[in-house]
C-alpha atoms as a PDB file:
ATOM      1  CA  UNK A   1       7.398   8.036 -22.659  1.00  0.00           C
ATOM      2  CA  UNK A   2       9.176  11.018 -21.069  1.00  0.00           C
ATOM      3  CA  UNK A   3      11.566  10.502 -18.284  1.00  0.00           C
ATOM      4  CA  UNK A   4      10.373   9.704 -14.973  1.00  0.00           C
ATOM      5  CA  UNK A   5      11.367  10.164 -11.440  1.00  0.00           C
ATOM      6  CA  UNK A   6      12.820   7.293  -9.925  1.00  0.00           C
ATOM      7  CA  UNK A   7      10.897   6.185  -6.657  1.00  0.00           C
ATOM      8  CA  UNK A   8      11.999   3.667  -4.059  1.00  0.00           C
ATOM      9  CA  UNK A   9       8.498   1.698  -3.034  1.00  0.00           C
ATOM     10  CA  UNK A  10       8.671  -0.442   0.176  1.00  0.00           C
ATOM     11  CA  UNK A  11       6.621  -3.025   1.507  1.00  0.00           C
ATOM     12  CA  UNK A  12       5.914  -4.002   5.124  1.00  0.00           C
ATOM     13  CA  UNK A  13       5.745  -7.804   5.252  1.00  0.00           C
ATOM     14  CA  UNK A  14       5.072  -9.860   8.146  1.00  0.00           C
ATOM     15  CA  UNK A  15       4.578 -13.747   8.520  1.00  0.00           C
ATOM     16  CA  UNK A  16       0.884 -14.896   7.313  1.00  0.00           C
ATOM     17  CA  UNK A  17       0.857 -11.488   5.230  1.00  0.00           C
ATOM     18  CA  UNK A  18      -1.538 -11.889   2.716  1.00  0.00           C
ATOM     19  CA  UNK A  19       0.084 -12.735  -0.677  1.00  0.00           C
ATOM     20  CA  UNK A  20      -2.283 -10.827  -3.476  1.00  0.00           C
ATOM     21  CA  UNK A  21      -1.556  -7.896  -0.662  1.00  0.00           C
ATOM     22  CA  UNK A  22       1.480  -7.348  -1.608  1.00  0.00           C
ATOM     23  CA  UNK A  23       2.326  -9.379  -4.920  1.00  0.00           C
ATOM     24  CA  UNK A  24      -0.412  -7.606  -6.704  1.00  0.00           C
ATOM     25  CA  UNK A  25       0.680  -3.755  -6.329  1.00  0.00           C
ATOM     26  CA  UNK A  26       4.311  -5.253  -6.506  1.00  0.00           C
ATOM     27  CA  UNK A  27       3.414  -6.721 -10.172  1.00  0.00           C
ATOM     28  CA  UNK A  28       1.579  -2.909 -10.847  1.00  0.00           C
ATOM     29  CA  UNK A  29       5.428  -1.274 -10.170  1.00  0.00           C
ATOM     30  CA  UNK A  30       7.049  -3.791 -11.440  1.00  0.00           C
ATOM     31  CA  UNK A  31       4.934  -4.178 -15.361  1.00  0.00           C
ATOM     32  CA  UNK A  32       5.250  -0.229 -14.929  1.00  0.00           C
ATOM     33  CA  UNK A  33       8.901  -0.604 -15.211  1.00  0.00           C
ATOM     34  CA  UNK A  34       8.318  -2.239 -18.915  1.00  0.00           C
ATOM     35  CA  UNK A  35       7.111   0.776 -21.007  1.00  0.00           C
ATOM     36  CA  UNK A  36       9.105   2.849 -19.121  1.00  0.00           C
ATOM     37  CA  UNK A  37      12.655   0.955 -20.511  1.00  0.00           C
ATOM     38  CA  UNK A  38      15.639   3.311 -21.849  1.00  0.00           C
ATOM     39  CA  UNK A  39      14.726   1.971 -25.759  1.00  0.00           C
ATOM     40  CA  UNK A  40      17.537   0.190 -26.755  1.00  0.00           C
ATOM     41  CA  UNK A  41      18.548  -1.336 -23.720  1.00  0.00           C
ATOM     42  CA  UNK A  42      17.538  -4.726 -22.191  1.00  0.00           C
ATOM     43  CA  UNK A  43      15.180  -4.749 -19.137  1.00  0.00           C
ATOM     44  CA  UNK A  44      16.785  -5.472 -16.158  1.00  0.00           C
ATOM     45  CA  UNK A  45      14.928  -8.424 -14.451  1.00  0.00           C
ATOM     46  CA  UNK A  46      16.854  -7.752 -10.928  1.00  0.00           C
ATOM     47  CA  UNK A  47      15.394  -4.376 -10.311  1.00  0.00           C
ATOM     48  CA  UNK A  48      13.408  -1.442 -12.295  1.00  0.00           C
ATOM     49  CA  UNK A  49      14.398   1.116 -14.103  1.00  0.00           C
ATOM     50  CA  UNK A  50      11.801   3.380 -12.348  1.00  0.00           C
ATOM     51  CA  UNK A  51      10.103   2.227 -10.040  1.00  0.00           C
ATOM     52  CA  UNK A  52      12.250   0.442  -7.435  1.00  0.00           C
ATOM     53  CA  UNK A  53      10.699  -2.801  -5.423  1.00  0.00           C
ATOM     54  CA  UNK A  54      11.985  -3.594  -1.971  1.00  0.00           C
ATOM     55  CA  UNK A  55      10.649  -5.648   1.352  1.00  0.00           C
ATOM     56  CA  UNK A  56      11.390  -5.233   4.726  1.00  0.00           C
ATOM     57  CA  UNK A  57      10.198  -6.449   8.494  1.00  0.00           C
ATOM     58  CA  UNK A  58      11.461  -5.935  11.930  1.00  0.00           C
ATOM     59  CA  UNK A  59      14.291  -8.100  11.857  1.00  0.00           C
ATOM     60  CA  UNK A  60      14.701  -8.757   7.959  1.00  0.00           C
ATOM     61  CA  UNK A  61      15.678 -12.365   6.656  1.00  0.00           C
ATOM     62  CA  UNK A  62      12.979 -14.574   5.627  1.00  0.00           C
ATOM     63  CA  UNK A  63       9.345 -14.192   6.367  1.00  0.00           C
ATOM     64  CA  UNK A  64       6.270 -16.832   5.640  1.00  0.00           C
ATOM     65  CA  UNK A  65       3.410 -15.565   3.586  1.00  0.00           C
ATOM     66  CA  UNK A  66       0.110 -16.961   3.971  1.00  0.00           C
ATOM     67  CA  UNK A  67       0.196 -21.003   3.328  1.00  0.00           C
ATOM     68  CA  UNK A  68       3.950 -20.939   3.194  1.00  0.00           C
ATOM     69  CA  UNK A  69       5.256 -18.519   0.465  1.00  0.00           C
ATOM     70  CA  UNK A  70       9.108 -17.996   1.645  1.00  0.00           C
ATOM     71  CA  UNK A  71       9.967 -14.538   1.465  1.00  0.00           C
ATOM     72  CA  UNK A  72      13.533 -13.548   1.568  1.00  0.00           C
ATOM     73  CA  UNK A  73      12.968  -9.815   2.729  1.00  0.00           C
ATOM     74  CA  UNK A  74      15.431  -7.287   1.643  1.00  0.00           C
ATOM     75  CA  UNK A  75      15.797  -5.158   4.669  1.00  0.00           C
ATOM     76  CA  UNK A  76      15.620  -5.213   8.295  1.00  0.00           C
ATOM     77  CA  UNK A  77      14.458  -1.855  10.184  1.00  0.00           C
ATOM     78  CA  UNK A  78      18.317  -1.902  10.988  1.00  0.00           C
ATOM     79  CA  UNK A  79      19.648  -1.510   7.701  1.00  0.00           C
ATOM     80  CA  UNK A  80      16.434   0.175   5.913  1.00  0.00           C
ATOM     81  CA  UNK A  81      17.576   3.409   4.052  1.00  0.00           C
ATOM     82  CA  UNK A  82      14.262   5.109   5.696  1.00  0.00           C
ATOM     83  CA  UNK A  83      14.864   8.511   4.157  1.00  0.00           C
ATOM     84  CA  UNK A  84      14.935   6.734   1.119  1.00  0.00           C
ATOM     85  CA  UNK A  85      11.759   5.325   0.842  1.00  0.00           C
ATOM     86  CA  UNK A  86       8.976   7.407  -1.328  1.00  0.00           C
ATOM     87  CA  UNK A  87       5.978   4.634  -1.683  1.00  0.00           C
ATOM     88  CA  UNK A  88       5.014   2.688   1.779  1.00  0.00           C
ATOM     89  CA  UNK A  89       2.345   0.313   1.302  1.00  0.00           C
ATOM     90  CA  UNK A  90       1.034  -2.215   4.526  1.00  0.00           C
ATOM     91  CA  UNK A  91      -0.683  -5.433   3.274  1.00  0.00           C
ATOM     92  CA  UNK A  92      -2.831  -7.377   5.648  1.00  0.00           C
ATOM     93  CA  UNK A  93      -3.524 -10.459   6.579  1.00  0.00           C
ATOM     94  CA  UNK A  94      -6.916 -12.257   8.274  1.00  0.00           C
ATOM     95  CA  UNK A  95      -8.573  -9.524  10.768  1.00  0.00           C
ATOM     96  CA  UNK A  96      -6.951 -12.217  13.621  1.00  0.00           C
ATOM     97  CA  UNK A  97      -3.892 -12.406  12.565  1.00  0.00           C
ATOM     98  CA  UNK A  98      -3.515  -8.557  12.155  1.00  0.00           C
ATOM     99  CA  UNK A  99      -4.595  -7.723  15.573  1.00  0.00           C
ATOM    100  CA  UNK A 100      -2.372 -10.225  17.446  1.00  0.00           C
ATOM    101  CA  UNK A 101      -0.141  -8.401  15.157  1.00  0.00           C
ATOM    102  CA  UNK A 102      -0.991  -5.260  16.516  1.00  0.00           C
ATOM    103  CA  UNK A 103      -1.135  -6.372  20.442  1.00  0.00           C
ATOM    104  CA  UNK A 104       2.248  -8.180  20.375  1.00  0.00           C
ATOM    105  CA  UNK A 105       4.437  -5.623  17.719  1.00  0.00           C
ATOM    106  CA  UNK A 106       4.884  -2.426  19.154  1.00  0.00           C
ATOM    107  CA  UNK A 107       7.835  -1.610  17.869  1.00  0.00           C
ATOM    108  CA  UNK A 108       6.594  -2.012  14.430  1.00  0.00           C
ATOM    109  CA  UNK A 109       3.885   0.568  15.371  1.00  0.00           C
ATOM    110  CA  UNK A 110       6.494   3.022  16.278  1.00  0.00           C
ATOM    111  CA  UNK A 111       8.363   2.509  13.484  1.00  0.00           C
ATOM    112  CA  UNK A 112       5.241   3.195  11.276  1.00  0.00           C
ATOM    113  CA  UNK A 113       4.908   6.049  13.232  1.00  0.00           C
ATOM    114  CA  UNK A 114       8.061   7.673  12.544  1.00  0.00           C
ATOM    115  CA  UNK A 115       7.871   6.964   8.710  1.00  0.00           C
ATOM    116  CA  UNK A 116       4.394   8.823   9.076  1.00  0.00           C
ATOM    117  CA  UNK A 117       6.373  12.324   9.393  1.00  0.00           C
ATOM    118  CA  UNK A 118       8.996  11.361   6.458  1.00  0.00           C
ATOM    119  CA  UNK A 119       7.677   9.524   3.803  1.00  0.00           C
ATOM    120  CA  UNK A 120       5.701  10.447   1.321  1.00  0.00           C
ATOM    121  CA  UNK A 121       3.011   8.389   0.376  1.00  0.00           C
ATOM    122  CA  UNK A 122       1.769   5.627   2.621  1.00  0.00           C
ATOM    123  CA  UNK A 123      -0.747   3.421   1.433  1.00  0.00           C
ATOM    124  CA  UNK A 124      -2.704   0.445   2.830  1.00  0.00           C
ATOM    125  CA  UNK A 125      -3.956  -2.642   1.081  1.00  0.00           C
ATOM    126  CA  UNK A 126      -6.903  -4.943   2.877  1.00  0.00           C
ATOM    127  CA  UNK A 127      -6.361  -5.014   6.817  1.00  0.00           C
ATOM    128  CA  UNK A 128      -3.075  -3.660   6.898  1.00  0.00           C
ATOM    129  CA  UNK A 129      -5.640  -0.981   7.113  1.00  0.00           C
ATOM    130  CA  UNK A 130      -5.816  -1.629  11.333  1.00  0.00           C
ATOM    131  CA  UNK A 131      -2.224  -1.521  11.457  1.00  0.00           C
ATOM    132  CA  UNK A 132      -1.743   1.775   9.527  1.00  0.00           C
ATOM    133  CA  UNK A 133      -4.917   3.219  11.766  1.00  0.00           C
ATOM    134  CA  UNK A 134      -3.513   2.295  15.068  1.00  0.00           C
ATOM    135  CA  UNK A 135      -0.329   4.293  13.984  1.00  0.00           C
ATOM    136  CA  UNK A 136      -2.252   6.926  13.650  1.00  0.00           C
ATOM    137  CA  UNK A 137      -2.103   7.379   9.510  1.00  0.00           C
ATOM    138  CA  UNK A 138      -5.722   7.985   9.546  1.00  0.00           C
ATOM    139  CA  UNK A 139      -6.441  10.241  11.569  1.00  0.00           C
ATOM    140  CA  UNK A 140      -8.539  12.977  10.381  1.00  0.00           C
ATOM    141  CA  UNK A 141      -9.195  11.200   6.833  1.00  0.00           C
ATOM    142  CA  UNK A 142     -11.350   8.911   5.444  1.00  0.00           C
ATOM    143  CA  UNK A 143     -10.321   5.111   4.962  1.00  0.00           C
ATOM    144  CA  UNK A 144     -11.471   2.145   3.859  1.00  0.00           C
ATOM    145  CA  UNK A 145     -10.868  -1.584   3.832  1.00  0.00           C
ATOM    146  CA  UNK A 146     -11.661  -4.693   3.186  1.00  0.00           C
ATOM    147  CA  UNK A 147     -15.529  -5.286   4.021  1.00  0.00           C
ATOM    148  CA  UNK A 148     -15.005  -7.662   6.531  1.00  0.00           C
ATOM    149  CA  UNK A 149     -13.723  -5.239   8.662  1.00  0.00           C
ATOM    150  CA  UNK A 150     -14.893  -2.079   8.302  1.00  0.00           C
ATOM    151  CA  UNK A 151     -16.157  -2.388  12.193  1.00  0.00           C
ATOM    152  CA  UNK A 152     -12.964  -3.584  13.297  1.00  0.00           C
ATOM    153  CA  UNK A 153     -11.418  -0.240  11.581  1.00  0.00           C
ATOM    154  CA  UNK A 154     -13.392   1.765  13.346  1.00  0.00           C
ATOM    155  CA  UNK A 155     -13.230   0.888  16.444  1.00  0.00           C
ATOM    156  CA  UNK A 156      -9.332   1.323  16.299  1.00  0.00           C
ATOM    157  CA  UNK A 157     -10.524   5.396  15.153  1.00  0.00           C
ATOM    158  CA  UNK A 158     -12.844   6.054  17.975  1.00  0.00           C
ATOM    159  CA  UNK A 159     -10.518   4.342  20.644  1.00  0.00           C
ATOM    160  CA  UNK A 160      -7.571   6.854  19.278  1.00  0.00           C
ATOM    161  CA  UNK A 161     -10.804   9.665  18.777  1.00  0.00           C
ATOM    162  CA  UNK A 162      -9.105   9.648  15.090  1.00  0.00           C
ATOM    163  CA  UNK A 163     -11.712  11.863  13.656  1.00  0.00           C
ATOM    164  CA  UNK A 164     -11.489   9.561  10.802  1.00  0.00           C
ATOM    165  CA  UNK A 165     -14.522   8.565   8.342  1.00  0.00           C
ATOM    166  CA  UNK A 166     -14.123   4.828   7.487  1.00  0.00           C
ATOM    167  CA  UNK A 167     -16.079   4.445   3.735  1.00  0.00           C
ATOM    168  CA  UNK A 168     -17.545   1.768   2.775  1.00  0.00           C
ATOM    169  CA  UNK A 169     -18.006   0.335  -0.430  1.00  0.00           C
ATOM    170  CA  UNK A 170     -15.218   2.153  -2.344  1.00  0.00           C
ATOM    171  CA  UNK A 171     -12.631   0.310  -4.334  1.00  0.00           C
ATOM    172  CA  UNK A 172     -10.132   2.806  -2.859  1.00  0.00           C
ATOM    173  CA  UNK A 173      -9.646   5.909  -1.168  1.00  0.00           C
ATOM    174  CA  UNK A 174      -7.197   8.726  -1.608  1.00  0.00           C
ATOM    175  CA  UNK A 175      -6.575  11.680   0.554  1.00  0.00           C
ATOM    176  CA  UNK A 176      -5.488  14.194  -1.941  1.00  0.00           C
ATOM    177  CA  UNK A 177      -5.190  17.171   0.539  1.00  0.00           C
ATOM    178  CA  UNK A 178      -2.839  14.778   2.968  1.00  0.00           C
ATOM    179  CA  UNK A 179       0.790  16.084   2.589  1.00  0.00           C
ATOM    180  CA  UNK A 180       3.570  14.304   4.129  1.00  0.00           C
ATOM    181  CA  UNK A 181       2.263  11.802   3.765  1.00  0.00           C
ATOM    182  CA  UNK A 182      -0.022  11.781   1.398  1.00  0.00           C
ATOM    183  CA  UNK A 183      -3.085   8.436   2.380  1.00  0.00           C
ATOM    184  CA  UNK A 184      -4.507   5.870   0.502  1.00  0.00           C
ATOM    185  CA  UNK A 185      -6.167   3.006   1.572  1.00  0.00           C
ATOM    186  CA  UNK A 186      -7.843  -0.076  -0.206  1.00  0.00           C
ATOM    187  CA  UNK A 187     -10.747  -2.190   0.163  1.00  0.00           C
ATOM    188  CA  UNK A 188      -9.750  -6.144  -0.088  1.00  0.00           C
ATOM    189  CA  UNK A 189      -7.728  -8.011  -1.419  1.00  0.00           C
ATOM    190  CA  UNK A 190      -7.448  -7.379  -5.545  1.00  0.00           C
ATOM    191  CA  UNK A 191      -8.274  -3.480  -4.663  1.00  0.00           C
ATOM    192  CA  UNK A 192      -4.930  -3.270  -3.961  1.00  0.00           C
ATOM    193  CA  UNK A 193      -4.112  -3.468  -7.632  1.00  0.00           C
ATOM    194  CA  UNK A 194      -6.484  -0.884  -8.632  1.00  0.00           C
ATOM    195  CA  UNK A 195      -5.415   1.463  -5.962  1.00  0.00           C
ATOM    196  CA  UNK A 196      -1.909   0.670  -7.464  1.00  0.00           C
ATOM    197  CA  UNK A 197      -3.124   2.137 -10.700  1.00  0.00           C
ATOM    198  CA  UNK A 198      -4.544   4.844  -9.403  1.00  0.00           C
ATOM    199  CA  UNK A 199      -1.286   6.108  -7.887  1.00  0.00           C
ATOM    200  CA  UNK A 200       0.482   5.534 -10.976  1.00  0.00           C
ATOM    201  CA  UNK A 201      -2.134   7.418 -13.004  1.00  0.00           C
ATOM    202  CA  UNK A 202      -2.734  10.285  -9.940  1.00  0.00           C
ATOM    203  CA  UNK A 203       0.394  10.407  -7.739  1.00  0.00           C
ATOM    204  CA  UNK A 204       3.632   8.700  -9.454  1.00  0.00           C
ATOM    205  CA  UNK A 205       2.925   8.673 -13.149  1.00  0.00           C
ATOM    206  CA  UNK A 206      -0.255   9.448 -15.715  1.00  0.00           C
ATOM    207  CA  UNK A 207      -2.441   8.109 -17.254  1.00  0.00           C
ATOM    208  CA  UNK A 208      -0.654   7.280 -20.608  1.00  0.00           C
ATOM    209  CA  UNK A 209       1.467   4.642 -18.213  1.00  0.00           C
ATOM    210  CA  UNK A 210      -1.251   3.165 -16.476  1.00  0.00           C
ATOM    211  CA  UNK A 211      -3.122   2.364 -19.722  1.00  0.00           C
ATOM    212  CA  UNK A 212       0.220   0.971 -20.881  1.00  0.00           C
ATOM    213  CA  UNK A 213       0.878  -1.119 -17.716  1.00  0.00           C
ATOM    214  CA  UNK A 214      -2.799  -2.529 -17.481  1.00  0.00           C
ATOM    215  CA  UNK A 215      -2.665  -3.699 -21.269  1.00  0.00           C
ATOM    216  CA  UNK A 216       0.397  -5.407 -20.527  1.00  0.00           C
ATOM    217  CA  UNK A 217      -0.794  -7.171 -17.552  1.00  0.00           C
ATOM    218  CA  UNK A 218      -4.274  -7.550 -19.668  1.00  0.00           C
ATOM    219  CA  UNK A 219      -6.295  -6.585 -16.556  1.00  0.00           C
ATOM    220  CA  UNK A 220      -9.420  -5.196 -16.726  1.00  0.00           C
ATOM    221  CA  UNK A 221      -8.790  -2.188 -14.322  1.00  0.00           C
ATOM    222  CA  UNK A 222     -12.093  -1.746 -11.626  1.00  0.00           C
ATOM    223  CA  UNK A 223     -11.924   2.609 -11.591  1.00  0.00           C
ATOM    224  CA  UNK A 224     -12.991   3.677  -8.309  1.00  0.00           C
ATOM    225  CA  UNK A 225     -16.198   5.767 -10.105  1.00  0.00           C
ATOM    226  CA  UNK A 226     -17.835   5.767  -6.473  1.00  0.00           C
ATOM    227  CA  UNK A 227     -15.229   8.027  -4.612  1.00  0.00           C
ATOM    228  CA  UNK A 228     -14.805  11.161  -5.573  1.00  0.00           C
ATOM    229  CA  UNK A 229     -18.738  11.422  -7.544  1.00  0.00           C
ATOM    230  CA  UNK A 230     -20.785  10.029  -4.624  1.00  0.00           C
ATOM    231  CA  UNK A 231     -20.717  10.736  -0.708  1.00  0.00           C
ATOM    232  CA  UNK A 232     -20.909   7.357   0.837  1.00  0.00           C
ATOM    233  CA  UNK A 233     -21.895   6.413   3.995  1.00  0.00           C
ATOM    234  CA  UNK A 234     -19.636   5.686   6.866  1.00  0.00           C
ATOM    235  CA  UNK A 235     -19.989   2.979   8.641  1.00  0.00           C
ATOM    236  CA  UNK A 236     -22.599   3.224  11.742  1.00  0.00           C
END
């Protein structure tokens, strides 16, 4: 395959995050990596040659996944390179868990905030959706999440008078005409994969490499016919 820009691709973890959140657009970049290899030259199983995987939380160190998968995160706000950082992507957790994350974290707010005006692409995954809403990454767009809590999302948009459409029923949902950053959020769970593909086939790569990356993870890629063909309903 032709050369490809290199992007940097953080991931907000907190404790209880969700694992498939995370893990499963982190496996996306990281198979990605595989067709993209200089031929000739052995992958390097520490980081990718492209697309470059990194973790960080508030205070760095180790976080605790959802029924106690250690993390070991590799930045703290402290020490992340922040101008660095070209992918953003907020998993979730259970609806209670992410508000209480909400209520007591304000400082992660703001700091969500701040990457709203530099990086970008920011995506969500599941109910990370409410935290990248209360930040105010929604506002004027349409959303999603997962199905669950499609209420819960918009009541966050009309307290903040967002002017945001939540959708229900799509896979995923991309904001095309957002610029700096550009939005994308995903229904639960396993969306997050296919919105993963999606922004390797639409935003960071084509469709050659997604094709290539879903073959070798032999996953039958959901496309997200619905948005895009079909107006759907938001929520009432």
């Amino acid at each position: 395959m032709a050369p490809q820009k290199k992007y940097n691709i953080f991931f907000l973890l907190f404790d209880y995050v969700e694992v498939l959140d995370f893990t499963g657009s982190f496996d996306v970049f990281s198979m990605a990596n595989i067709p993209l290899n200089p031929p000739g030259h052995p992958p390097n199983y520490d980081q990718g040659h492209v697309f470059r995987l990194y973790t960080v939380t508030e205070k760095g160190g180790r976080v605790t996944a959802l029924h106690g998968l250690k993390i070991e995160t590799d930045y703290s706000f402290a020490t992340c390179p922040t101008d660095d950082i070209d992918v953003l992507i907020i998993p979730g957790a259970s609806p209670d868990i992410i508000k209480r994350f909400i209520a007591e974290n304000p400082s992660v707010i703001a700091w969500l905030e701040q990457r709203l005006s530099h990086v970008p692409v920011v995506a969500s995954v599941c109910v990370g959706a409410l935290i990248l809403a209360t930040a105010g990454g929604f506002d004027g767009l349409q959303c999603t999440t997962h199905h669950g809590s499609l209420g819960d999302l918009k009541a966050i948009l009309e307290a903040r008078d967002a002017k945001a459409t939540v959708v229900p029923g799509a896979r995923y949902i991309d904001n095309p005409s957002s610029e700096n950053p550009r939005i994308l959020s995903s229904a639960g769970v396993s969306a997050g994969i296919d919105q993963a593909f999606h922004m390797l086939r639409e935003i960071l790569g084509n469709p050659t490499l997604a094709d290539s990356t879903a073959t070798i993870m032999e996953y039958n890629e959901s496309r997200n016919w619905v948005y895009g063909r079909v107006v759907p309903q938001p929520v009432e």
